[in-house]
C-alpha atoms as a PDB file:
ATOM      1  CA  UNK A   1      36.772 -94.661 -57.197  1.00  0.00           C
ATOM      2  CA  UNK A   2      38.291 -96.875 -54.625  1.00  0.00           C
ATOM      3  CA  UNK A   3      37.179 -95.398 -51.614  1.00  0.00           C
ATOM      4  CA  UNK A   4      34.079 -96.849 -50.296  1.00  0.00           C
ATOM      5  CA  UNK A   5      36.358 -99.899 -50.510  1.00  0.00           C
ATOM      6  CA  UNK A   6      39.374 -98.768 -49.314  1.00  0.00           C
ATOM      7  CA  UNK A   7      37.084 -97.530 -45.778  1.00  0.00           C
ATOM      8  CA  UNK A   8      35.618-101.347 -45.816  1.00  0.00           C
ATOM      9  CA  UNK A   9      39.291-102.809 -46.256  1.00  0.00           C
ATOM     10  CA  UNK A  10      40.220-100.841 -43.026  1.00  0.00           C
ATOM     11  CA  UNK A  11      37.684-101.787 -40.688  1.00  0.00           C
ATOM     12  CA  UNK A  12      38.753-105.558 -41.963  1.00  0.00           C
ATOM     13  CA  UNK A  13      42.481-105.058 -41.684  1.00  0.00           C
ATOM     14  CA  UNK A  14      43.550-107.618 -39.247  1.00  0.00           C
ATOM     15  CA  UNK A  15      40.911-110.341 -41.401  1.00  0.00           C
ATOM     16  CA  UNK A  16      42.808-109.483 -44.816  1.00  0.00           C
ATOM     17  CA  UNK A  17      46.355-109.857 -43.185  1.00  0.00           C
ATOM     18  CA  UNK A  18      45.618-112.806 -41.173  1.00  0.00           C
ATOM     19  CA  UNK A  19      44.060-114.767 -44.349  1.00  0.00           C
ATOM     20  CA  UNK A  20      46.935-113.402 -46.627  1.00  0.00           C
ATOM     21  CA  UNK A  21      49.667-114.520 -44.274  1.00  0.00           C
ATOM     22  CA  UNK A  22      47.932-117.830 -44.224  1.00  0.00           C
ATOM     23  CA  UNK A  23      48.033-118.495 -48.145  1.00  0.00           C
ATOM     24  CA  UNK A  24      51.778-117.833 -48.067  1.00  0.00           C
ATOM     25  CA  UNK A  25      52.564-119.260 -44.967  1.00  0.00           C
ATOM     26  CA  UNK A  26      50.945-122.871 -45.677  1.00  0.00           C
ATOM     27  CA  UNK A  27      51.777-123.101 -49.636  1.00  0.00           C
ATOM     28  CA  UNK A  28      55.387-121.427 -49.619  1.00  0.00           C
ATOM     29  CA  UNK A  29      57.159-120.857 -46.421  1.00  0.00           C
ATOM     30  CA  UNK A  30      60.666-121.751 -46.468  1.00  0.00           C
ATOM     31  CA  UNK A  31      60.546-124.139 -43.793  1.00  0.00           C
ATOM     32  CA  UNK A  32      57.140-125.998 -45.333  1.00  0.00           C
ATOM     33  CA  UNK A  33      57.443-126.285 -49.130  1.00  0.00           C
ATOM     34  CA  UNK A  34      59.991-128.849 -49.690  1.00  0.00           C
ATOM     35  CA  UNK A  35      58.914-130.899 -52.892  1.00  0.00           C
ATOM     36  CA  UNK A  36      62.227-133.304 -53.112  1.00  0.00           C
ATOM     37  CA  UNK A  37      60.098-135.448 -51.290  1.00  0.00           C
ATOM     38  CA  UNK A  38      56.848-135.554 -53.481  1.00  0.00           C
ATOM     39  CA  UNK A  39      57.304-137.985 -56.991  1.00  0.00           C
ATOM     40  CA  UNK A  40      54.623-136.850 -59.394  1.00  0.00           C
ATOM     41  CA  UNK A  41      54.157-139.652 -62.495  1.00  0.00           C
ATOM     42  CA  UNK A  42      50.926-138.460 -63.955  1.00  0.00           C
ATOM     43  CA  UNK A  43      49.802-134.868 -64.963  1.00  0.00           C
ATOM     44  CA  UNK A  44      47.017-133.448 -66.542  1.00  0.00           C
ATOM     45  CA  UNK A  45      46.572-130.254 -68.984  1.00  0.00           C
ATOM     46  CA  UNK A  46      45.253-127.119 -68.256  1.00  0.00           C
ATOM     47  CA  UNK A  47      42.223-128.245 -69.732  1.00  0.00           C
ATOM     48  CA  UNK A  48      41.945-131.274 -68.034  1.00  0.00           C
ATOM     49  CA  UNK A  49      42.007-128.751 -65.107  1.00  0.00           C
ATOM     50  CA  UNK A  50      38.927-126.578 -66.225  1.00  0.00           C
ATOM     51  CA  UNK A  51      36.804-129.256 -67.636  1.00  0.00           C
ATOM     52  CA  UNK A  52      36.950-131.837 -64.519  1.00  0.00           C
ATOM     53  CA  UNK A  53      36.542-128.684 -61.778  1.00  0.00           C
ATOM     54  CA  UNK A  54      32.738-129.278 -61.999  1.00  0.00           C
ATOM     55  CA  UNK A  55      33.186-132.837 -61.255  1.00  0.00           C
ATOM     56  CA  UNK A  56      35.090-132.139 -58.156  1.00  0.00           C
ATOM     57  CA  UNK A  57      34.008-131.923 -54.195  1.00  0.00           C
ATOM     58  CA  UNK A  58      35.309-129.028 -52.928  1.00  0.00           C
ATOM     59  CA  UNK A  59      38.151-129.442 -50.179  1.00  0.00           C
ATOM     60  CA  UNK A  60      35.983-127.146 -47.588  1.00  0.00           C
ATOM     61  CA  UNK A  61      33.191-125.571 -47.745  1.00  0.00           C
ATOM     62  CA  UNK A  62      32.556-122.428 -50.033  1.00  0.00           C
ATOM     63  CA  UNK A  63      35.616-122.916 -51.997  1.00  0.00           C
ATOM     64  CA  UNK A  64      34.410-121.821 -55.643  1.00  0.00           C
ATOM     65  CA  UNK A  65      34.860-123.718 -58.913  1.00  0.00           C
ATOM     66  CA  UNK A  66      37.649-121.373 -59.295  1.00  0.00           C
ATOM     67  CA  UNK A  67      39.693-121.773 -56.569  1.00  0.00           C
ATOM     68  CA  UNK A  68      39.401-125.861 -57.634  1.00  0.00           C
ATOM     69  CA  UNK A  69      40.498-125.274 -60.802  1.00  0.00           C
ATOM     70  CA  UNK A  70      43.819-123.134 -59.346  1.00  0.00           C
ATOM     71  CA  UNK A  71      44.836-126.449 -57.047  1.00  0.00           C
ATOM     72  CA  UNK A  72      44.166-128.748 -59.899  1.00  0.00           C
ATOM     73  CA  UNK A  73      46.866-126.462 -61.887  1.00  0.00           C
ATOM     74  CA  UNK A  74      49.230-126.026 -58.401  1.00  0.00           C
ATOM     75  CA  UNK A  75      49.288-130.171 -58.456  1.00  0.00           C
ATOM     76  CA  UNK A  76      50.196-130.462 -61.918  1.00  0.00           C
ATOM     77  CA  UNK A  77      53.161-127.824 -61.464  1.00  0.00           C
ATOM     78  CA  UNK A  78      54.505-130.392 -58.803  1.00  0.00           C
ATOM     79  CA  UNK A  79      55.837-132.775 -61.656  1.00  0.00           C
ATOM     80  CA  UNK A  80      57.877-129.767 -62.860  1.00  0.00           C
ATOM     81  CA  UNK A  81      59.492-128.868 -59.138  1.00  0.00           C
ATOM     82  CA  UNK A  82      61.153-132.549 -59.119  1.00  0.00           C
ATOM     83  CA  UNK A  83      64.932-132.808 -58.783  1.00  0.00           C
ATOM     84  CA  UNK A  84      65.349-134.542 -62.127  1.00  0.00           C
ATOM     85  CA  UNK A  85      63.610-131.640 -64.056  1.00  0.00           C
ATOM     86  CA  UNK A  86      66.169-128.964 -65.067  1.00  0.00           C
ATOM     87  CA  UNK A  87      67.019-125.647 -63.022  1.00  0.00           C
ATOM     88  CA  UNK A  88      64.776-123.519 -65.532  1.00  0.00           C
ATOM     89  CA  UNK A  89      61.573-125.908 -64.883  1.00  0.00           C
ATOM     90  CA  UNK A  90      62.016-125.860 -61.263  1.00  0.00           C
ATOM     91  CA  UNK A  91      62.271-121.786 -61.337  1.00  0.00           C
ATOM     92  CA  UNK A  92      59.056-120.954 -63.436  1.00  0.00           C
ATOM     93  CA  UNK A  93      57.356-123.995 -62.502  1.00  0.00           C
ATOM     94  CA  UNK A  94      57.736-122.276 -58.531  1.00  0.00           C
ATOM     95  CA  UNK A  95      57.077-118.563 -60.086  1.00  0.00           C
ATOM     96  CA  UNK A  96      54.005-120.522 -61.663  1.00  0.00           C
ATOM     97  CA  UNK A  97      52.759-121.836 -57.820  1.00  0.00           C
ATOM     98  CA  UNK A  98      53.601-118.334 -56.438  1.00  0.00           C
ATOM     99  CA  UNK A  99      51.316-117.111 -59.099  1.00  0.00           C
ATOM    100  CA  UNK A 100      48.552-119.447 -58.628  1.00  0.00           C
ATOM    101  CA  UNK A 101      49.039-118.672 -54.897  1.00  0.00           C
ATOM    102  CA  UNK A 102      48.281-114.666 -55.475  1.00  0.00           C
ATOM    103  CA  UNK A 103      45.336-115.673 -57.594  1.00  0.00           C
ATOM    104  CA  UNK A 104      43.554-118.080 -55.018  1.00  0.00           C
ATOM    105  CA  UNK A 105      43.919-115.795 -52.284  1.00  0.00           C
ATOM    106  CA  UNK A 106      42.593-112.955 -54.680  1.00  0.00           C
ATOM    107  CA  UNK A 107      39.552-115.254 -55.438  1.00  0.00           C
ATOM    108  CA  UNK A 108      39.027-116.017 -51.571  1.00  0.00           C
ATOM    109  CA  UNK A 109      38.408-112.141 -51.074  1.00  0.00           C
ATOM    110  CA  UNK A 110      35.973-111.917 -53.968  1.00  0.00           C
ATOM    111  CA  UNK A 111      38.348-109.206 -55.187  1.00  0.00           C
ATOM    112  CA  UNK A 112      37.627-107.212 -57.951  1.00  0.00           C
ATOM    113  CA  UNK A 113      40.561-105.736 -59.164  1.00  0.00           C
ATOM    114  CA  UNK A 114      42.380-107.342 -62.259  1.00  0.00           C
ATOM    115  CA  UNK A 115      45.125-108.846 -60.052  1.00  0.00           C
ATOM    116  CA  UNK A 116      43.783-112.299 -59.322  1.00  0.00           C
ATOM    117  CA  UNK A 117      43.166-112.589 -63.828  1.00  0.00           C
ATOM    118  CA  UNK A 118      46.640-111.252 -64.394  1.00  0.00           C
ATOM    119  CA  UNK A 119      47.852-113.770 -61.656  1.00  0.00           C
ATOM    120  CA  UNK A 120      46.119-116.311 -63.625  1.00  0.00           C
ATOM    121  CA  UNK A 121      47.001-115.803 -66.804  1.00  0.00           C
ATOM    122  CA  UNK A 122      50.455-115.752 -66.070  1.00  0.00           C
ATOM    123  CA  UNK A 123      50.448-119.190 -64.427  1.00  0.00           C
ATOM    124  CA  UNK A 124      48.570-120.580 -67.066  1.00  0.00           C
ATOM    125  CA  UNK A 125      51.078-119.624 -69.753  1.00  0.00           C
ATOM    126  CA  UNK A 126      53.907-120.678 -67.409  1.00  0.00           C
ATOM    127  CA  UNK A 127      52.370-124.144 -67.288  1.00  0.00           C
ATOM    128  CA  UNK A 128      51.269-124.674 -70.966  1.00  0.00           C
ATOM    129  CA  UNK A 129      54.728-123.587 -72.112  1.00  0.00           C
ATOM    130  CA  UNK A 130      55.983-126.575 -69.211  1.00  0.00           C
ATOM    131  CA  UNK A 131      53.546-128.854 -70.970  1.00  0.00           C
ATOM    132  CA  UNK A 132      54.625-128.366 -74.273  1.00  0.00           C
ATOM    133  CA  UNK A 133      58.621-128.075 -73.262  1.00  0.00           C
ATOM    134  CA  UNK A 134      58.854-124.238 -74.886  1.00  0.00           C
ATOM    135  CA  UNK A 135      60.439-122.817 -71.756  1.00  0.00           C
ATOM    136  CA  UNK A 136      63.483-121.674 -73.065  1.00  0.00           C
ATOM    137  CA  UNK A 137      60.992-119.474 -75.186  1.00  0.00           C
ATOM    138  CA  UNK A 138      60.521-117.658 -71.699  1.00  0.00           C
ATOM    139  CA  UNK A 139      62.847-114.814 -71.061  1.00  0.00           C
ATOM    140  CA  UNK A 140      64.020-115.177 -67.746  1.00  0.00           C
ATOM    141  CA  UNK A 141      64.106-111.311 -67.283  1.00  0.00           C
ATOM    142  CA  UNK A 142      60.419-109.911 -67.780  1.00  0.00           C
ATOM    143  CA  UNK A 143      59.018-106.816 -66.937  1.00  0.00           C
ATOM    144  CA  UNK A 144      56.934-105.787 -64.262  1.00  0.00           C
ATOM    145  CA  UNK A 145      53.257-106.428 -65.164  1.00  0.00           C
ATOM    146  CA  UNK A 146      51.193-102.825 -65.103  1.00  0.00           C
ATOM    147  CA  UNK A 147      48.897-104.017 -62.267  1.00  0.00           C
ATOM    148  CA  UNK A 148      52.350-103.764 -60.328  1.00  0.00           C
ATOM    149  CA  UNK A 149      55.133-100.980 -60.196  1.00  0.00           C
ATOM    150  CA  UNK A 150      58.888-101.059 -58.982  1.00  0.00           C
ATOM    151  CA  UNK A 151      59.285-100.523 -55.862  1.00  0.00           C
ATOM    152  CA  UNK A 152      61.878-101.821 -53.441  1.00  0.00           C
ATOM    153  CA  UNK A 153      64.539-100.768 -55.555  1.00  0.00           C
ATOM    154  CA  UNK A 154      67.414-102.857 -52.938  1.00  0.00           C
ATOM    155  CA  UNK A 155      65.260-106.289 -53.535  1.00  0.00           C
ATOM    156  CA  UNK A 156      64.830-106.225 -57.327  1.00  0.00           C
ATOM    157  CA  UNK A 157      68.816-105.682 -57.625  1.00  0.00           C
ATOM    158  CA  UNK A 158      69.422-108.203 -55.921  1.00  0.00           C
ATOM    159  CA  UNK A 159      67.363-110.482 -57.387  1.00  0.00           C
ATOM    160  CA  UNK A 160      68.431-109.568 -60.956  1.00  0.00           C
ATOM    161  CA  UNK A 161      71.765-109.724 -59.658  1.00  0.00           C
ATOM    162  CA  UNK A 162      71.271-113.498 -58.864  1.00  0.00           C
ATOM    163  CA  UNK A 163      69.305-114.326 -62.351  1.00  0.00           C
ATOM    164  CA  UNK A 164      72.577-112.538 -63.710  1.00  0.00           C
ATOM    165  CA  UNK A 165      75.029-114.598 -62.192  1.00  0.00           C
ATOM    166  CA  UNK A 166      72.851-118.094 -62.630  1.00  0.00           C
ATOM    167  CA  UNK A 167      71.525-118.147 -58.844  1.00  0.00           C
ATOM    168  CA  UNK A 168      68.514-120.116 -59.629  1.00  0.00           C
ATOM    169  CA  UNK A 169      71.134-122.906 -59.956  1.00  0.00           C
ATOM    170  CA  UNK A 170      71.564-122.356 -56.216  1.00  0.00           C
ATOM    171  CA  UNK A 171      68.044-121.176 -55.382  1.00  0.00           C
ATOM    172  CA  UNK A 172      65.299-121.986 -58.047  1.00  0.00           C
ATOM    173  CA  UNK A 173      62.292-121.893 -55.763  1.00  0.00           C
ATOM    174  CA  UNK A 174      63.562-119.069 -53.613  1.00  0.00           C
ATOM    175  CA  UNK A 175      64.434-116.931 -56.234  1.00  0.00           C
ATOM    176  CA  UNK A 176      60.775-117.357 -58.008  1.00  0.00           C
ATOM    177  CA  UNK A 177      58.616-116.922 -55.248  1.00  0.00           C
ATOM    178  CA  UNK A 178      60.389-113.743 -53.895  1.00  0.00           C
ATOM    179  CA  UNK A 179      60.003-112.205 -57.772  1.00  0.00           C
ATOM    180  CA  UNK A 180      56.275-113.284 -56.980  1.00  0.00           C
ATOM    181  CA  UNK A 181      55.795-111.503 -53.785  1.00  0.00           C
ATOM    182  CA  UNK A 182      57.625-108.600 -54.688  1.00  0.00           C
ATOM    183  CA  UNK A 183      55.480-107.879 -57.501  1.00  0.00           C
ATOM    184  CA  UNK A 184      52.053-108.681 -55.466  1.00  0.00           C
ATOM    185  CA  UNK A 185      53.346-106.542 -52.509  1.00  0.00           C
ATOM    186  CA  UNK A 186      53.409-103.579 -54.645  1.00  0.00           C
ATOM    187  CA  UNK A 187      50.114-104.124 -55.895  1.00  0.00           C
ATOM    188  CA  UNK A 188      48.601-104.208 -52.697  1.00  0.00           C
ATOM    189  CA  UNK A 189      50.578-101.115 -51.881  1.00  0.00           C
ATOM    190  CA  UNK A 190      48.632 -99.387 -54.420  1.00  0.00           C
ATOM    191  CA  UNK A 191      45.428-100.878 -53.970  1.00  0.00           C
ATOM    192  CA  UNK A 192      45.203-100.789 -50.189  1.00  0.00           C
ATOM    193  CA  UNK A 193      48.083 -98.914 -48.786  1.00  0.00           C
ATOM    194  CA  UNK A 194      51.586 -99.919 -47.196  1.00  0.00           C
ATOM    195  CA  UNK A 195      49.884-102.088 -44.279  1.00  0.00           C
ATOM    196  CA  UNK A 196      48.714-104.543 -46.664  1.00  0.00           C
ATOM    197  CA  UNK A 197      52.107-104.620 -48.763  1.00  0.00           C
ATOM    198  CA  UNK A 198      54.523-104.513 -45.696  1.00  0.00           C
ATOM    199  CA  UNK A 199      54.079-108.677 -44.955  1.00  0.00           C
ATOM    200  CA  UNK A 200      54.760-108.941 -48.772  1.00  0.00           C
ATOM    201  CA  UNK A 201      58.020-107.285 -48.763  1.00  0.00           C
ATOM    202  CA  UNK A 202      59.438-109.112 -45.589  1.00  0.00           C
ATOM    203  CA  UNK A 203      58.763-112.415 -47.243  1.00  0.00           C
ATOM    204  CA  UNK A 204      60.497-111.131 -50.475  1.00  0.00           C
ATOM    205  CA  UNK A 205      63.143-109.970 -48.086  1.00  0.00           C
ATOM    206  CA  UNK A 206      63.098-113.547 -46.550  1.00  0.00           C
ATOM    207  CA  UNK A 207      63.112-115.929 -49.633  1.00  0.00           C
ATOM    208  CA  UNK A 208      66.224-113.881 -50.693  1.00  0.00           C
ATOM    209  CA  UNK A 209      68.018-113.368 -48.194  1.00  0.00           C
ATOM    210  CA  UNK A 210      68.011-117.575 -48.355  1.00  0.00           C
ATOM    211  CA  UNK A 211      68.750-117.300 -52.047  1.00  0.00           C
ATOM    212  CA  UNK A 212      72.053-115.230 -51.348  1.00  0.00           C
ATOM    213  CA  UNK A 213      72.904-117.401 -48.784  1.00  0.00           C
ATOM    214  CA  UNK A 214      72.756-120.173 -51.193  1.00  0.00           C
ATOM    215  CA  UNK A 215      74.858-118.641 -53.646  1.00  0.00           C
ATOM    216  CA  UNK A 216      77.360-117.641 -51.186  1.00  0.00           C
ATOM    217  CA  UNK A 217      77.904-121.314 -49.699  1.00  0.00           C
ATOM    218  CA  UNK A 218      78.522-122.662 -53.415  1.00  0.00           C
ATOM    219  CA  UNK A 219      80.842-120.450 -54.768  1.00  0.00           C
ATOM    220  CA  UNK A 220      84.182-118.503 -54.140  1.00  0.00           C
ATOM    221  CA  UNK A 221      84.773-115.322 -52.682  1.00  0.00           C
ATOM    222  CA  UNK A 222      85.929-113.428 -55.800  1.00  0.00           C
ATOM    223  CA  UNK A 223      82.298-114.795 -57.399  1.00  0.00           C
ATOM    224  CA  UNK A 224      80.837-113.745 -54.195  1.00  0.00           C
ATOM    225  CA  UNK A 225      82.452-110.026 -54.574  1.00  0.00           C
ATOM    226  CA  UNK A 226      81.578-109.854 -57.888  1.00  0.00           C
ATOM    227  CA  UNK A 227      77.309-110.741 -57.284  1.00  0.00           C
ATOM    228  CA  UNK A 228      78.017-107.753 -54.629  1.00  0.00           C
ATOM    229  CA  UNK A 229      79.157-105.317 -57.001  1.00  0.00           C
ATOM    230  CA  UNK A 230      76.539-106.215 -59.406  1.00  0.00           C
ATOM    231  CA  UNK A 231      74.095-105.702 -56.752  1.00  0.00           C
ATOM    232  CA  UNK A 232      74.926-102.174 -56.384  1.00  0.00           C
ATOM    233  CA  UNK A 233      74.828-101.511 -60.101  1.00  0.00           C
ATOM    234  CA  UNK A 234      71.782-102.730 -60.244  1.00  0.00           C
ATOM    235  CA  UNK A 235      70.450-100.628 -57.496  1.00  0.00           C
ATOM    236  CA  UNK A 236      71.523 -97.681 -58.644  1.00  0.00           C
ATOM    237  CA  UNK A 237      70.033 -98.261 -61.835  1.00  0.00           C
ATOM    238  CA  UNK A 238      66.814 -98.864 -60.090  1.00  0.00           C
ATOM    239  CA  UNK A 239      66.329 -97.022 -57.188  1.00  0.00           C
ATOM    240  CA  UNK A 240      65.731 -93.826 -59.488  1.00  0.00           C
ATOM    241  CA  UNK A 241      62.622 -95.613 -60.481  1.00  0.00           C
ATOM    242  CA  UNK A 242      61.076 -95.807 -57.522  1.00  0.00           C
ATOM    243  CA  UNK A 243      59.306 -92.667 -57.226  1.00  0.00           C
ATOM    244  CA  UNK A 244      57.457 -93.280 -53.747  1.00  0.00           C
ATOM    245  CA  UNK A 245      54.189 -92.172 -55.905  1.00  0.00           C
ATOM    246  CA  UNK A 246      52.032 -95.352 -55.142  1.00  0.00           C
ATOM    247  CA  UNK A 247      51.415 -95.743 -58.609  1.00  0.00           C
ATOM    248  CA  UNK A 248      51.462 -98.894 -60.182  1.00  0.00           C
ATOM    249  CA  UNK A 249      51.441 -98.660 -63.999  1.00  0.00           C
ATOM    250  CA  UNK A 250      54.190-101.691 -64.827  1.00  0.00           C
ATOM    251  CA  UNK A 251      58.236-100.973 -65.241  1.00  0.00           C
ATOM    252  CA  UNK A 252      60.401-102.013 -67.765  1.00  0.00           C
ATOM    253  CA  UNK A 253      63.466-103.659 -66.901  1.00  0.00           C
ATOM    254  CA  UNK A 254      66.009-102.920 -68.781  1.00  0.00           C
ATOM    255  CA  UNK A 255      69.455-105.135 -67.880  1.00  0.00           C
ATOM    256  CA  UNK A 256      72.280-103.294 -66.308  1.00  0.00           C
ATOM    257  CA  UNK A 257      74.421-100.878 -67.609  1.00  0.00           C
END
């Protein structure tokens, strides 16, 4: 089914990369998205979002009503990034952006695959449970969506590790966007092959590798020892899960044994 556009994606290779390394590059490197700096005293609603998008110029030329509507809803999340906001709004209100992030790129490509709606959909709910203060509702443990799969068995166990031991204390943002890019790495892995997931996993690999660094510097070495050990529990729990198949059908994740 996919492969009259699997043989266009190739030809275009260098095109996708460049323009997907540019979306995460400029709207969540680790050295460029530093909120502390940004005070945000008025937001908007979702709605407020959708119905004003019309109404707005576009930033450059070609960018769809869309894409308008996905930085209205990236602004808004700014209020909930702020240093006075507590660690759990900081961490989904950053999975939220990483989300939005995946969805705007998705809608630059004029993609057709249901990636760019789930991406949406889960931002939206993100920021409407921000908006209306439910997000302890949120389980900070969710499953892999079924546009995705499990794979990188060595990231994801150390990254439930870290929600385990409360590492988004240390690492909110970090720990968010590298949950983000994991899951949208595999997804291009299955859509497109390993060239357009490898970038992915490095900058999961990046974001926490600074997360564990993080944790490290703010507590003691028997806490340190014991994140480790988790770590390999959790690995070993998941690394039978990733069957090297390509096939993304969702994973549940189930805490450690």
């Amino acid at each position: 089914m996919f492969t009259s556009v699997i043989k266009t994606i190739s030809r275009k290779q260098p095109i996708y990369a460049a323009l997907s390394a540019t979306v995460l590059l400029t709207t969540v490197s680790p050295v460029l998205a530093d909120s502390a700096t940004v005070q945000i005293t008025d937001k908007h609603s979702i709605t407020d979002c959708r119905s004003n998008a019309h109404y707005q110029e576009p930033s450059y030329r070609y960018q769809s009503n869309e894409q308008r509507v996905l930085n209205c809803m990236v602004d808004q999340l700014k209020f909930y990034q702020q240093a006075d906001k507590t660690v759990q709004q900081q961490y989904f209100a950053y999975q939220a952006q990483g989300w939005l992030n995946y969805a705007i790129h998705q809608d630059s490509m004029n993609s057709k695959s249901s990636a760019g709606r789930i991406a949406t959909e889960m931002a939206e709910s993100i920021l409407q449970a921000l908006e209306t203060d439910t997000i302890p509702n949120i389980a900070l443990h969710q499953d892999i969506p079924s546009n995705s799969a499990l794979m990188r068995p060595d990231l994801w166990a150390t990254l439930n590790a870290l929600k385990d031991s409360d590492g988004i204390a240390s690492a909110p943002r970090e720990i968010a966007f590298s949950e983000v890019a994991l899951i949208w790495a595999a997804t291009n892995q299955c859509e497109r092959g390993w060239r357009e997931s490898s970038m992915h996993f490095r900058m999961a690999d990046r974001w926490l590798e600074q997360a564990r660094e993080a944790y490290v510097n703010a507590h003691d070495s028997q806490t340190n020892v014991n994140l480790e050990q988790l770590i390999v529990r959790y690995y070993k729990q998941y690394a039978p899960l990733d069957t090297g198949d390509d096939v993304c059908q969702g994973q549940v994740l189930t805490p450690v044994s």
